[in-house]
C-alpha atoms as a PDB file:
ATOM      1  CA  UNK A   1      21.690 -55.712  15.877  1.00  0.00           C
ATOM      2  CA  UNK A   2      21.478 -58.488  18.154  1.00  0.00           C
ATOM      3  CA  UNK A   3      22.077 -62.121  16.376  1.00  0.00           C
ATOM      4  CA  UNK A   4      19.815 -64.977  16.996  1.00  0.00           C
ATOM      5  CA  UNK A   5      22.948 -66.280  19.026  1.00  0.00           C
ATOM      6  CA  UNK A   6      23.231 -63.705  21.693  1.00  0.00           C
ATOM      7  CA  UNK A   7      19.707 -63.783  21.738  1.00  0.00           C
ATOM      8  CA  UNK A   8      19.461 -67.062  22.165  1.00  0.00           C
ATOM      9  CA  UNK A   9      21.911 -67.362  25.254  1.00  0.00           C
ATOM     10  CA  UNK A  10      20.626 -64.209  26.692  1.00  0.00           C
ATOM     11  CA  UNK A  11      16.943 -66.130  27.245  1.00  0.00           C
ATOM     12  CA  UNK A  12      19.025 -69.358  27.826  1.00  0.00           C
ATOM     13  CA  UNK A  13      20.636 -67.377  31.003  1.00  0.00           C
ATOM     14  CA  UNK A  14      17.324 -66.612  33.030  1.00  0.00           C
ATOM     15  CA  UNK A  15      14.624 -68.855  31.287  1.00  0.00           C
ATOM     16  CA  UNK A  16      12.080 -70.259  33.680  1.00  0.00           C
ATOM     17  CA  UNK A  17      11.796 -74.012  31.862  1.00  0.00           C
ATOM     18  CA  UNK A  18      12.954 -75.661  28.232  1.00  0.00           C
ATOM     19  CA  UNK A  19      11.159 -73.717  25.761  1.00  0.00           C
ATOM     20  CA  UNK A  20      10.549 -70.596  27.501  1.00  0.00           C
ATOM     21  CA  UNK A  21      11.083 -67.322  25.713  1.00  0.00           C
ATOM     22  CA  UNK A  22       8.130 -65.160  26.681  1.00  0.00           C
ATOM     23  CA  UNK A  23       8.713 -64.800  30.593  1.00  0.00           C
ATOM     24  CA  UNK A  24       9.253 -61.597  32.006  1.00  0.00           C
ATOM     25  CA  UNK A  25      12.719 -62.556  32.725  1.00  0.00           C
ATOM     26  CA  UNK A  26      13.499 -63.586  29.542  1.00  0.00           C
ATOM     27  CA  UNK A  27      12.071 -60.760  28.010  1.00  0.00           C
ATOM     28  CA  UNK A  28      13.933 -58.379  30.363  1.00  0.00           C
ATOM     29  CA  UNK A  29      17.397 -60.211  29.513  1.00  0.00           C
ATOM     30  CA  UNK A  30      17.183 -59.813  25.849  1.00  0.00           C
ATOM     31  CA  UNK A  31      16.062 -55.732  26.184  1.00  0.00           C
ATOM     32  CA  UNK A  32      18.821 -55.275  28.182  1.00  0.00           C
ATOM     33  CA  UNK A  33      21.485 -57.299  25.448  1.00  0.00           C
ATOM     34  CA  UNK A  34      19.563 -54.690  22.939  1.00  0.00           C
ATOM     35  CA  UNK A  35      19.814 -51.677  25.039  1.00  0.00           C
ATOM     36  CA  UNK A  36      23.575 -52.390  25.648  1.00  0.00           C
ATOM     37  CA  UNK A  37      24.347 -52.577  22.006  1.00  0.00           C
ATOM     38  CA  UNK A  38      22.364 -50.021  21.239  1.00  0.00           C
ATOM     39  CA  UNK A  39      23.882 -47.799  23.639  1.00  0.00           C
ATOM     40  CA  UNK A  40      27.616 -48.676  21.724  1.00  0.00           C
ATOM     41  CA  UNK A  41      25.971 -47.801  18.612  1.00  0.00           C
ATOM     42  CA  UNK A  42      25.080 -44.317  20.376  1.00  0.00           C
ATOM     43  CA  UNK A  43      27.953 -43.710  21.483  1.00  0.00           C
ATOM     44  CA  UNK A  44      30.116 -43.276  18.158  1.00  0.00           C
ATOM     45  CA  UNK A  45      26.755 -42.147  16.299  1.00  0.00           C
ATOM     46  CA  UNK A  46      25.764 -39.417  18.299  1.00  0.00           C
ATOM     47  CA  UNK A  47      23.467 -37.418  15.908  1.00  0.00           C
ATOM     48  CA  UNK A  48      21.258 -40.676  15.748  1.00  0.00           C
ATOM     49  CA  UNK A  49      18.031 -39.395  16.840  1.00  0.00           C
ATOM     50  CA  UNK A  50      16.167 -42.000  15.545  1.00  0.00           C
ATOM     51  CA  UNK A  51      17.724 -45.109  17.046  1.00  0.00           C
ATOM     52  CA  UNK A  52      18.040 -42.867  20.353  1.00  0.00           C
ATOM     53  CA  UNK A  53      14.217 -42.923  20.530  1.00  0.00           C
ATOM     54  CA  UNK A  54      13.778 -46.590  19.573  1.00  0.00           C
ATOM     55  CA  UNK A  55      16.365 -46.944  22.718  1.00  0.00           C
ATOM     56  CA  UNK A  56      14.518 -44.886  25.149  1.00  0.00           C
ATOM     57  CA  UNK A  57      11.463 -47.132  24.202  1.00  0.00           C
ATOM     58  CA  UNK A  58      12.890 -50.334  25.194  1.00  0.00           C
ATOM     59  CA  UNK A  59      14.530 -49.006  28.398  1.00  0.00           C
ATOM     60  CA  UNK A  60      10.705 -47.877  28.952  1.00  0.00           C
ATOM     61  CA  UNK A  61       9.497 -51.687  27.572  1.00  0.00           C
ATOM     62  CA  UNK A  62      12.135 -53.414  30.119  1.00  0.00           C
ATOM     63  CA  UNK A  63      10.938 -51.018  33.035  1.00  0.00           C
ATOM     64  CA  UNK A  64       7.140 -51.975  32.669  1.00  0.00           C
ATOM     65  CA  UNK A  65       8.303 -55.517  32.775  1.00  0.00           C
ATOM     66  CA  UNK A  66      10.484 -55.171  35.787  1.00  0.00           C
ATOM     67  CA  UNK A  67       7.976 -53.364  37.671  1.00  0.00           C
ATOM     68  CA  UNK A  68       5.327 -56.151  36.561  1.00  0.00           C
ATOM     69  CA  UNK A  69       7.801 -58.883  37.494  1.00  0.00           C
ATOM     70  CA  UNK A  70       8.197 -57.204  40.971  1.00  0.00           C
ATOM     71  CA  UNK A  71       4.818 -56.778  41.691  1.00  0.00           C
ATOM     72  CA  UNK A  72       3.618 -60.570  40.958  1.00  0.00           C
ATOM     73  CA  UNK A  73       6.836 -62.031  42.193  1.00  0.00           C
ATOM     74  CA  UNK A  74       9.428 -60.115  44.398  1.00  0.00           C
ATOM     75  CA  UNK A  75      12.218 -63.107  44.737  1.00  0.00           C
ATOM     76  CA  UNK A  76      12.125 -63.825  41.028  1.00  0.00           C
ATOM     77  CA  UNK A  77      12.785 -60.094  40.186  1.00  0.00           C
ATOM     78  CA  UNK A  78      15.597 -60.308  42.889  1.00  0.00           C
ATOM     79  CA  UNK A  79      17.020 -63.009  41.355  1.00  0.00           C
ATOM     80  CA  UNK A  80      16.675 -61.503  37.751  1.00  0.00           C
ATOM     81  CA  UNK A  81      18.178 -58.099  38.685  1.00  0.00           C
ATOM     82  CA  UNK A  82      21.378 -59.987  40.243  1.00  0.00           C
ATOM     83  CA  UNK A  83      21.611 -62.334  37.176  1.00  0.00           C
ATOM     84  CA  UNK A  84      22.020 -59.125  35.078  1.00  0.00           C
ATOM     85  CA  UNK A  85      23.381 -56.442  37.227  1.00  0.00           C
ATOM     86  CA  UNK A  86      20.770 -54.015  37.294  1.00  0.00           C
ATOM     87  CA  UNK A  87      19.601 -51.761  39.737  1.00  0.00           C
ATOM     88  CA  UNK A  88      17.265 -52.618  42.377  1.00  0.00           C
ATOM     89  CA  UNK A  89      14.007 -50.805  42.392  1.00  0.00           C
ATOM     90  CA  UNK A  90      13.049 -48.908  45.972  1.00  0.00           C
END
């Protein structure tokens, strides 16, 4: 479960202005805080079908939104991708 905390710095790390918390990057930052726990939670639970799906739907969620982000705007999904050490798409 992700706390309003964690949430709150993970948007706080690659918010575009103040009060933003519906950007594509911010979005993307706090899927990825919730796929990483989720992913611990997986990993001792491993019979959790359930939460397995809900996971596979926001690694699904955070791919439509980077390939969104890099279509309107490559060098702000460049920057995002560095800022939270994800892949780079080809």
């Amino acid at each position: 479960m992700l706390t309003k905390t964690k949430k709150a710095r993970a948007i706080k790390k690659t918010q575009v202005h103040k009060t933003d918390t519906g950007s594509p990057e911010a979005q993307v930052s706090v899927l990825t805080k919730k796929i990483a726990e989720l992913a611990t939670h997986l990993k001792t639970h491993k019979k959790d079908r359930h939460s397995r799906k809900g996971l596979l739907q926001m690694v699904a969620d955070r791919r439509k939104h980077l390939k969104y982000l890099h279509k309107k705007n490559a060098k702000r999904y460049n920057a995002l991708v560095k800022t939270l050490g994800l892949k780079k798409k080809k």
